[in-house]
Protein backbone atom coordinates (compact mmCIF):
# COMPACT_ATOMS: atom_id res chain seq x y z
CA UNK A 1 -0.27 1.72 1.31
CA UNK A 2 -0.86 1.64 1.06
CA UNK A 3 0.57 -0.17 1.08
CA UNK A 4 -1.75 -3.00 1.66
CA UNK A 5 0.23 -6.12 1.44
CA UNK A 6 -0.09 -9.43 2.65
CA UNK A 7 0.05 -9.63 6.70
CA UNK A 8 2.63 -12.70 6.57
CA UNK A 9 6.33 -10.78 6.90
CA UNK A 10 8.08 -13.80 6.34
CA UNK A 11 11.16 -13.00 3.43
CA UNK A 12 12.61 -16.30 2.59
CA UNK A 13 10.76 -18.79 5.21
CA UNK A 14 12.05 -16.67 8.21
CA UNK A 15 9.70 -14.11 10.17
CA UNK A 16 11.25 -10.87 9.86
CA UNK A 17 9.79 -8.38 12.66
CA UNK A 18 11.61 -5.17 11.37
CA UNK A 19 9.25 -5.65 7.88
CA UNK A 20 6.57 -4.34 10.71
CA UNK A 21 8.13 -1.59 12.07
CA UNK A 22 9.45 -0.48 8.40
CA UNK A 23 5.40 -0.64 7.42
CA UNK A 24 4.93 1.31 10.73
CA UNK A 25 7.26 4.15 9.72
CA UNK A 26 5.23 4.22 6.24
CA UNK A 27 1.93 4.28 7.66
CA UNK A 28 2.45 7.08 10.00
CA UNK A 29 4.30 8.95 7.95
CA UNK A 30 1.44 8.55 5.49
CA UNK A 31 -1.01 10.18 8.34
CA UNK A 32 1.44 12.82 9.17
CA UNK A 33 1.74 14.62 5.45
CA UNK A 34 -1.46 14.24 5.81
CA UNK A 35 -2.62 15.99 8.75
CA UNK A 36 -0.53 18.84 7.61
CA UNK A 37 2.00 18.24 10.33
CA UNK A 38 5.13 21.11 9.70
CA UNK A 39 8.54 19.78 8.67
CA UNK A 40 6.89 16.28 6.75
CA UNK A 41 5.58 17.43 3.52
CA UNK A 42 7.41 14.97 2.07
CA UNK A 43 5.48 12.60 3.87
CA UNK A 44 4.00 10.86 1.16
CA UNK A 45 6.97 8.70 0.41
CA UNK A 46 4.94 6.40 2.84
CA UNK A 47 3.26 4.96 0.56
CA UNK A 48 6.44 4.37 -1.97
CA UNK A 49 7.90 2.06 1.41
CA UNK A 50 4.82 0.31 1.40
CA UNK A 51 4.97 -0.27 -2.48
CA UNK A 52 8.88 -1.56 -2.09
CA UNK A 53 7.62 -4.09 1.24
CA UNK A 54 4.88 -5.23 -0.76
CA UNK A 55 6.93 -6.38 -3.79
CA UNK A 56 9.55 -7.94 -1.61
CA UNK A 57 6.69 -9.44 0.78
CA UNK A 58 4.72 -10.85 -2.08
CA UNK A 59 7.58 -12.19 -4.49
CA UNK A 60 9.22 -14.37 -1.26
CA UNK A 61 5.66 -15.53 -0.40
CA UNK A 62 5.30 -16.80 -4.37
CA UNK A 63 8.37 -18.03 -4.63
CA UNK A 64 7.52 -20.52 -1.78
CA UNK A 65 4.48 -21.63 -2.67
CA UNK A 66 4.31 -25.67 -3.47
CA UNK A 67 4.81 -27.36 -6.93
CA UNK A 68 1.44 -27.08 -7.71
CA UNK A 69 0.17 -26.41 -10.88
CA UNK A 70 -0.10 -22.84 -12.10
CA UNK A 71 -3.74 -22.63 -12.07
CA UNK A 72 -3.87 -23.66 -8.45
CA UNK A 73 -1.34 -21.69 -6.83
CA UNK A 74 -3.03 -18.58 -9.01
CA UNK A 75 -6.14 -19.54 -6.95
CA UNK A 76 -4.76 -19.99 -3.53
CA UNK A 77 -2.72 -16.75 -4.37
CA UNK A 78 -5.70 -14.84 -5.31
CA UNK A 79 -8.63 -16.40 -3.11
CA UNK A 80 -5.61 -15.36 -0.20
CA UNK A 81 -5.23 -11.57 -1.28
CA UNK A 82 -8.77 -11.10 -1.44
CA UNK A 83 -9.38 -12.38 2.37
CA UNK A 84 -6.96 -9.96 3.14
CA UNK A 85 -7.39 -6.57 1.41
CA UNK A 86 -11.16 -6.62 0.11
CA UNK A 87 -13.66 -6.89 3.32
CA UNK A 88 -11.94 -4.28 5.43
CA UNK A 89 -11.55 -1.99 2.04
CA UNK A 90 -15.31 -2.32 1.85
CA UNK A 91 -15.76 -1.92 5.65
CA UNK A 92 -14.15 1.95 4.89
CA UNK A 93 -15.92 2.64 1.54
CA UNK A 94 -19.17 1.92 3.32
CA UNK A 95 -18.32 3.42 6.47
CA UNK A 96 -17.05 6.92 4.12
CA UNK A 97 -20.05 7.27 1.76
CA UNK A 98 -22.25 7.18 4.76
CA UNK A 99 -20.30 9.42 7.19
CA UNK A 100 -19.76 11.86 4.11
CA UNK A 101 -24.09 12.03 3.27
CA UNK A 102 -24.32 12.28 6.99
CA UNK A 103 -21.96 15.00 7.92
CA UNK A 104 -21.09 17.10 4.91
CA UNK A 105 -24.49 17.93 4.66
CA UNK A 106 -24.57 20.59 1.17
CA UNK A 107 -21.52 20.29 0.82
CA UNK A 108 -21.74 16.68 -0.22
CA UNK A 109 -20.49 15.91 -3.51
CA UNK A 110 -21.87 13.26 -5.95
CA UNK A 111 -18.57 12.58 -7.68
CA UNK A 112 -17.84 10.59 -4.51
CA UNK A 113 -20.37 8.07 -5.15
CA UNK A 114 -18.54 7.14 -8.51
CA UNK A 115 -15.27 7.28 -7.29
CA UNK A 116 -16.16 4.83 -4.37
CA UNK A 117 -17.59 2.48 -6.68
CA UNK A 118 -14.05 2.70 -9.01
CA UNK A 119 -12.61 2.26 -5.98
CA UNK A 120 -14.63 -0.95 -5.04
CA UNK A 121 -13.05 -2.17 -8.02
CA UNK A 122 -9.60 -1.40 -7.28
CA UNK A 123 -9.69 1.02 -10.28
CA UNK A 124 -9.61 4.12 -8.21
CA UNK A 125 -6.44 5.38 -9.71
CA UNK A 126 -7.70 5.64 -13.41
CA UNK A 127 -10.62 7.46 -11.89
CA UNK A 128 -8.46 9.94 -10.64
CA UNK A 129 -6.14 10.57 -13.80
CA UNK A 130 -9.75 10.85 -15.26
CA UNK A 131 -10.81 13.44 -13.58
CA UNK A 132 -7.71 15.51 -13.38
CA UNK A 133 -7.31 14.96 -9.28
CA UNK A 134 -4.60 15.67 -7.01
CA UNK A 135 -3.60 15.44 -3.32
CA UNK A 136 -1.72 18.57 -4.43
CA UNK A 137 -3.66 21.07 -5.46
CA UNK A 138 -4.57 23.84 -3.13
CA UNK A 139 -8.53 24.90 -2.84
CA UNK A 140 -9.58 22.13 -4.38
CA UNK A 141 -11.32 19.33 -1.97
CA UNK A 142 -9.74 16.10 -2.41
CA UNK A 143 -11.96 12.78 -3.08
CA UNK A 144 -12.33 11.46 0.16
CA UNK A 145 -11.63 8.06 -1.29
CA UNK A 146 -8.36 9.16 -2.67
CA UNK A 147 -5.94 6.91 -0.97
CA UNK A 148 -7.76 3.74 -2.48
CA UNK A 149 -5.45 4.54 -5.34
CA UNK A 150 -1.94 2.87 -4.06
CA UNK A 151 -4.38 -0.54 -3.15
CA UNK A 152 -5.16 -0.21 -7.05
CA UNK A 153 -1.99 -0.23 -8.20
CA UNK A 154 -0.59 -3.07 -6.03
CA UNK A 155 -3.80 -5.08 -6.67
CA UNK A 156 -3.09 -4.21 -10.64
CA UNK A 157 0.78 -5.17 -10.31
CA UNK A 158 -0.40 -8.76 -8.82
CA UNK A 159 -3.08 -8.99 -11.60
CA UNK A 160 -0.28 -10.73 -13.78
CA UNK A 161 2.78 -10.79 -11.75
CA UNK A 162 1.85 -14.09 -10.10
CA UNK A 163 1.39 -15.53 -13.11
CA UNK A 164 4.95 -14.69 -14.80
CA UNK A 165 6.56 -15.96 -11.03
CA UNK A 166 4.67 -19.30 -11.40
CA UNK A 167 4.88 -19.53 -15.46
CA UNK A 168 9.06 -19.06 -14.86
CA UNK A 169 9.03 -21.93 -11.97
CA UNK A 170 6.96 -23.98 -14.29
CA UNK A 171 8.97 -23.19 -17.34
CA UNK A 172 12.59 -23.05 -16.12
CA UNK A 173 14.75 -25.52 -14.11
CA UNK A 174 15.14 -25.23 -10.32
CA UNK A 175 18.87 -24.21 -10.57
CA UNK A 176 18.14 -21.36 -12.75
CA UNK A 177 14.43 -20.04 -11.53
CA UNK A 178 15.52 -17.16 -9.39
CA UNK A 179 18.23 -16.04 -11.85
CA UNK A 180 15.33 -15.89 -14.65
CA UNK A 181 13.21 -14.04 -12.31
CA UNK A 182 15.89 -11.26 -11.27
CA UNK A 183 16.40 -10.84 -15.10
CA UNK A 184 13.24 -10.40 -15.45
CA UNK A 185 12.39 -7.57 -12.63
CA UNK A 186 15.64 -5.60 -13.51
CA UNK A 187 14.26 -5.58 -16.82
CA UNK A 188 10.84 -4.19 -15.21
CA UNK A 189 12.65 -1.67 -13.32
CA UNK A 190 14.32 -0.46 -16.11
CA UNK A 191 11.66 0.09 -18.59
CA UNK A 192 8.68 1.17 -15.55
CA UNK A 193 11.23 3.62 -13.95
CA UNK A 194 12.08 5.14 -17.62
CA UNK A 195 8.88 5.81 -17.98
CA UNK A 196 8.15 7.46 -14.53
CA UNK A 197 11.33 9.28 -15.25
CA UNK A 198 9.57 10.64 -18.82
CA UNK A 199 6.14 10.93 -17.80
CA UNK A 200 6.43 12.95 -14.45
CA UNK A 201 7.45 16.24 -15.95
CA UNK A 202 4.88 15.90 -18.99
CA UNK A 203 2.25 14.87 -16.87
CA UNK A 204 2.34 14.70 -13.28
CA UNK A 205 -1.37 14.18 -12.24
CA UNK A 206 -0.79 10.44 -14.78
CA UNK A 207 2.63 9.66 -13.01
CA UNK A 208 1.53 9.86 -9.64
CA UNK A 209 -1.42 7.64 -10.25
CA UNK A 210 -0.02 4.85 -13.13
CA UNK A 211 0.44 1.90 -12.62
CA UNK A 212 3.17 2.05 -15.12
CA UNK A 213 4.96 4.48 -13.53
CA UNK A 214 4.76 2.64 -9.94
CA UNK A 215 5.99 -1.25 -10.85
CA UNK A 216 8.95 -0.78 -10.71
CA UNK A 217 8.75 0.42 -6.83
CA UNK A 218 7.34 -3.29 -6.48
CA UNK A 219 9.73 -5.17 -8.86
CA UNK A 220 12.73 -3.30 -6.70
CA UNK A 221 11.11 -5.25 -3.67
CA UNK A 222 10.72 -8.65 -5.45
CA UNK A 223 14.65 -8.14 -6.48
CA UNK A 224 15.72 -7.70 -3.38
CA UNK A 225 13.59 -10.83 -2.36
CA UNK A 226 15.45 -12.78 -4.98
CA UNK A 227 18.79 -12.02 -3.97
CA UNK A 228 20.43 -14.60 -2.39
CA UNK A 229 20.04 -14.21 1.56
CA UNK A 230 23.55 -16.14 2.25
CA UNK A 231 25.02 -12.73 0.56
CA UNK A 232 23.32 -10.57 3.33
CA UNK A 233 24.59 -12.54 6.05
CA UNK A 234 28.37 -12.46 5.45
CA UNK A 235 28.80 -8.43 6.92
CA UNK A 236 26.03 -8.07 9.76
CA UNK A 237 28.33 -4.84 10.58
CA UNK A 238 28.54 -3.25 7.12
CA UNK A 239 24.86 -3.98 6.68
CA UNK A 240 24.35 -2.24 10.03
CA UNK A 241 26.19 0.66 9.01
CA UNK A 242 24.68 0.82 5.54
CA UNK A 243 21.26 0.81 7.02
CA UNK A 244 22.01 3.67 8.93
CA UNK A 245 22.78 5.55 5.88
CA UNK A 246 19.42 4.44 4.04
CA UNK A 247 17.61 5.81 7.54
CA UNK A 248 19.51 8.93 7.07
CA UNK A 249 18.69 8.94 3.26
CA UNK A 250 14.39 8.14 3.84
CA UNK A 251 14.63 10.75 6.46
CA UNK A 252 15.93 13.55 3.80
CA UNK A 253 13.81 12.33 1.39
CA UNK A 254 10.85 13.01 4.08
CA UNK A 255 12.59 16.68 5.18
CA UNK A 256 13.26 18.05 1.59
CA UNK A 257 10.39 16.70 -0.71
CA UNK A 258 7.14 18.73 -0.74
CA UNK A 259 3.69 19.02 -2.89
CA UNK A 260 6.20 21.02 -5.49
CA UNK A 261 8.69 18.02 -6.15
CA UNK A 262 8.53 16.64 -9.58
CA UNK A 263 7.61 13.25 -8.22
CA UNK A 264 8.02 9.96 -8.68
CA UNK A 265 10.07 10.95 -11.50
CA UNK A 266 13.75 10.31 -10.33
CA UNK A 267 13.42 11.56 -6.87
CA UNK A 268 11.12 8.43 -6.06
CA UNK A 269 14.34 6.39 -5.91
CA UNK A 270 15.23 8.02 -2.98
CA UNK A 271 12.76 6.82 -0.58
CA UNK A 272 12.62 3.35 -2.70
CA UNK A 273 16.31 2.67 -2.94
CA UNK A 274 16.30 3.28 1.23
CA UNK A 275 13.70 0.74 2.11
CA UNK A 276 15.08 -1.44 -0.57
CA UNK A 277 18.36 -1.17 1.44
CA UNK A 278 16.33 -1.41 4.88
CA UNK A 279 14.94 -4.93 3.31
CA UNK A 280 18.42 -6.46 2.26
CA UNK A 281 20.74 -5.35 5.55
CA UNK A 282 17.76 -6.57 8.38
CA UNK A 283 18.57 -10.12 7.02
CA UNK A 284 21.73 -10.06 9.06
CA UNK A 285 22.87 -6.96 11.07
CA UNK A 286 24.08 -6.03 14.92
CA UNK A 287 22.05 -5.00 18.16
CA UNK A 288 21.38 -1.58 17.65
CA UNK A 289 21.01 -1.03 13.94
CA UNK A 290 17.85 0.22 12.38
CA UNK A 291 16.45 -3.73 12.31
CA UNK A 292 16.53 -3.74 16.37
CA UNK A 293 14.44 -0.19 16.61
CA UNK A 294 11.83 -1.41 13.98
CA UNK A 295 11.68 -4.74 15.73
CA UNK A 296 10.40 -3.34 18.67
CA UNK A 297 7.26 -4.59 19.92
CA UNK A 298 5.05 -1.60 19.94
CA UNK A 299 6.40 -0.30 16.32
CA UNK A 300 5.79 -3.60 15.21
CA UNK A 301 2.10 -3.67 16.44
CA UNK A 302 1.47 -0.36 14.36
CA UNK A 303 2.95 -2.44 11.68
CA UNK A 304 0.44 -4.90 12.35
CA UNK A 305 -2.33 -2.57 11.91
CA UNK A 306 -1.07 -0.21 8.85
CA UNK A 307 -3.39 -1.66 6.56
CA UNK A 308 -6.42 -0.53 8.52
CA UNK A 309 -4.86 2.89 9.40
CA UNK A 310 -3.95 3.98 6.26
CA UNK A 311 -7.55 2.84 5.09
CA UNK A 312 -9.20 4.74 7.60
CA UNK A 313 -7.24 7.69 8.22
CA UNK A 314 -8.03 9.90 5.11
CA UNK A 315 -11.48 10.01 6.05
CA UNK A 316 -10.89 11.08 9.23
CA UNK A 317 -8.25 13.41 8.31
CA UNK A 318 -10.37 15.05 5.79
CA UNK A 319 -14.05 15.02 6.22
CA UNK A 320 -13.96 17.24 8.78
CA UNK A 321 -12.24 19.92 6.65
CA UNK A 322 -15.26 19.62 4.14
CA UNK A 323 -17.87 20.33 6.15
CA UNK A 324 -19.59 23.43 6.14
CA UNK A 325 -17.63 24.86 9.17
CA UNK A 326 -14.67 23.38 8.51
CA UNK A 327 -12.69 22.05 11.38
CA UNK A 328 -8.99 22.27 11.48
CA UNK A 329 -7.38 22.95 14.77
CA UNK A 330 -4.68 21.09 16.15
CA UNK A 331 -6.55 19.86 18.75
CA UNK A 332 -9.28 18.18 16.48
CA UNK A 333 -6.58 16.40 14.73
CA UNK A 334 -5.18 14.90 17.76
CA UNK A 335 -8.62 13.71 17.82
CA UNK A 336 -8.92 12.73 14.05
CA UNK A 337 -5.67 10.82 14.44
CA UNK A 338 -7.20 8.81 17.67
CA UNK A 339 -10.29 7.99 15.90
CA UNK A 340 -8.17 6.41 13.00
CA UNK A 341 -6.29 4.32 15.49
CA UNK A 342 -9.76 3.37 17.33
CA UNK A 343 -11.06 2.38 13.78
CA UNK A 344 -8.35 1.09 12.98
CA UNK A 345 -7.58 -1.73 15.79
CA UNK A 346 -11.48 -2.39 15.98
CA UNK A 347 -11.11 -3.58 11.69
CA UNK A 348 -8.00 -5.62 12.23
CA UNK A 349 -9.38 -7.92 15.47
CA UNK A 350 -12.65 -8.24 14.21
CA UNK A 351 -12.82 -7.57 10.42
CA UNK A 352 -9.20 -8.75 9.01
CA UNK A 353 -7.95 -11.29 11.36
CA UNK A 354 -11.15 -13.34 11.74
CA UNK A 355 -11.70 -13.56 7.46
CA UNK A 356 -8.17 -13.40 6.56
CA UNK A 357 -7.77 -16.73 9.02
CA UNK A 358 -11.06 -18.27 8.33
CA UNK A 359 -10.88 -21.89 7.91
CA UNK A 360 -14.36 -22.18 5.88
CA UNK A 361 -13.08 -19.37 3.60
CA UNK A 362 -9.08 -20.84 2.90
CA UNK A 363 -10.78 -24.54 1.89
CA UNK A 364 -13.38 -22.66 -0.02
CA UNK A 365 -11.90 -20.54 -3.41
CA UNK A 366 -15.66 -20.13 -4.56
CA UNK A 367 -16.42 -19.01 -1.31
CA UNK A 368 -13.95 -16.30 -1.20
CA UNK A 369 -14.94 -15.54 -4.87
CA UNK A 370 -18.30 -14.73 -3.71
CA UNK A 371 -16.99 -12.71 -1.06
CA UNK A 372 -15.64 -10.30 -3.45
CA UNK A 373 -18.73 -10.25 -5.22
CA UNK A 374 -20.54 -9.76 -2.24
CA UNK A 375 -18.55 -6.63 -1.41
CA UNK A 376 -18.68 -5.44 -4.48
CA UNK A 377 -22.24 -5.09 -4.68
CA UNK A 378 -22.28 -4.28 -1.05
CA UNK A 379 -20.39 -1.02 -2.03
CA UNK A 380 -22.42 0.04 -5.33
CA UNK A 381 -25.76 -0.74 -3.58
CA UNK A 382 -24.49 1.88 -0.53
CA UNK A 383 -23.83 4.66 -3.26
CA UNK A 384 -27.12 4.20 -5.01
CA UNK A 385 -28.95 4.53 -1.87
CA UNK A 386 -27.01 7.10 -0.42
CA UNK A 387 -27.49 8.67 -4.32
CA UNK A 388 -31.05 8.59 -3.86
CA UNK A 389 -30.99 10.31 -0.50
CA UNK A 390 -29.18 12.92 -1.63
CA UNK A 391 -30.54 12.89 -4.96
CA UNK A 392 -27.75 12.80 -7.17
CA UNK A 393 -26.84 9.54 -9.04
């Protein structure tokens, strides 16, 4: 969520605190849809906010990396994304496939073994528009893994979208770099969004899940990151007041949409368009707008940890619903929802923070690319044991 994205918040060189409170509003509304709470079915816009920080968050940290040649700043980008998102993805897969074998008992299911290994590979979306899944669909259980998919289609999107930001800088003189780049992600937007607009109806299990239909919630972000700053700070006041609108807008968008909305489709725009707005105004707005109440400290700290939450969360959230005796009161969710948090902190101080910052690991790019095969094989070796056990394959 999600959306996973780089833990720097910085847009254009500046640390921007109400990025972490905006991630905070999309990670627990992410938990909320779903731990059934009434009133948020539309919940799941979460993870569109994440996929709108994450463009914006990624294209400003690209766009200030230094004139180094293509093929290094493609490894620093890479060797840096994989610090960050792949050992405390693997931490969860592990931590799942063993707590599922463990707990579930016969009701275990040996489809999960294959969709943790897609999702060790950041493929977990395709596996799903394989198999015909769905958060959606009522008395079916859904692959307890299912979440992985948003982290596949950002890690997909920043497959090649590095290398068209650093081909453009390379390519095209200073003066006119940004203006080539906004060209090219309205042109993105246009043709992705068509698409999502086209598919959805047609097929809506393929919509949800493509990456085709998704880029252009991350090319909105990296426009806004484009956009020239200076224009956000000439009407602090009008931005306030237009972020108070896009709050207003997300928080419809939240009410109104449910598991029957043809979405992403059209209606996406709504939550996208909103943080997209959220991004641009909290470059320059009063006391008291929406950037002061998502700059405060302890939003920003659930910011801090969203990555971890949203990775851990669906577990918790739904293993217990496919055990045996299923367990669904209110109370055991209050307890789910703790354990996520508990799991949650514990991967970000001692998982994320101390690889993400290691010193060995930045010098090192064959380091870190041994990392990733490391948890790779970490996560396929845990599902052919756990296979055995149960024997299934």
């Amino acid at each position: 969520m999600v959306s996973a994205t780089d833990a720097s918040v910085e847009g254009r060189g500046s640390f921007r605190p109400d990025i972490q409170g905006l991630r905070a509003v999309a990670v627990v509304l992410v938990i909320l849809v779903h731990a059934s709470v009434p009133g948020l079915e539309g919940g799941y816009v979460g993870v569109d906010i994440f996929f709108v920080i994450s463009g914006f968050v990624i294209t400003g940290l690209l766009l200030r990396q230094p004139p180094r040649s293509v093929r290094e700043n493609l490894g620093h980008f890479y060797a840096r994304r994989i610090r960050r998102i792949v050992p405390a993805a693997t931490l969860t897969l592990v931590a799942t496939v063993v707590a599922a074998y463990l707990l579930l008992g016969v009701n275990f299911e040996s489809q999960l073994l294959g969709d943790v290994r897609w999702a060790s590979m950041f493929a977990a979306n395709f596996r799903l528009i394989n198999t015909g899944s769905n958060y959606f669909v009522p008395g079916i259980a859904p692959s307890l893994v299912t979440h992985y998919w948003s982290l596949a289609v950002e890690e997909q999107f920043y497959l090649f979208y590095p290398l068209v930001v650093f081909s453009l800088t390379w390519i095209t003189p200073r003066r006119y770099r940004e203006l080539t780049l906004a060209i090219f992600l309205i042109v993105a937007i246009a043709v992705s969004a068509w698409w999502s607009f086209h598919l959805t109806p047609i097929n809506p299990v393929t919509a949800y899940y493509s990456p085709f239909t998704r880029f252009w919630e991350l090319a909105l972000g990296g426009l806004v990151a484009v956009l020239p700053a200076a224009w956000a700070r000439r009407s602090p006041r009008l931005n306030s007041a237009v972020a108070i609108l896009a709050v207003a807008v997300l928080g419809t968008a939240v009410w109104r949409l449910n598991a029957n909305s043809v979405f992403p489709g059209v209606l996406a725009w709504w939550p996208c368009a909103a943080s997209a707005v959220l991004l641009w105004t909290g470059q320059a707005s009063v006391k008291g707008a929406p950037a002061s109440w998502l700059s405060w400290r302890p939003v920003r700290y659930v910011g801090d940890i969203s990555y971890s939450l949203y990775l851990w969360h669906y577990p918790w959230l739904m293993l217990p619903l496919q055990r045996v005796q299923p367990i669904s009161s209110p109370m055991a969710r209050v307890v789910e929802v703790a354990g996520t948090a508990a799991c949650a902190v514990v991967s970000y101080h001692f998982v994320e923070n101390p690889i993400r910052h290691s010193r060995r690991l930045s010098r090192d790019g064959w380091v870190t690319a041994l990392l990733l095969l490391i948890c790779i094989a970490l996560s396929w070796n845990v599902t052919l044991l756990i296979g055995r056990l149960a024997h299934v394959s």
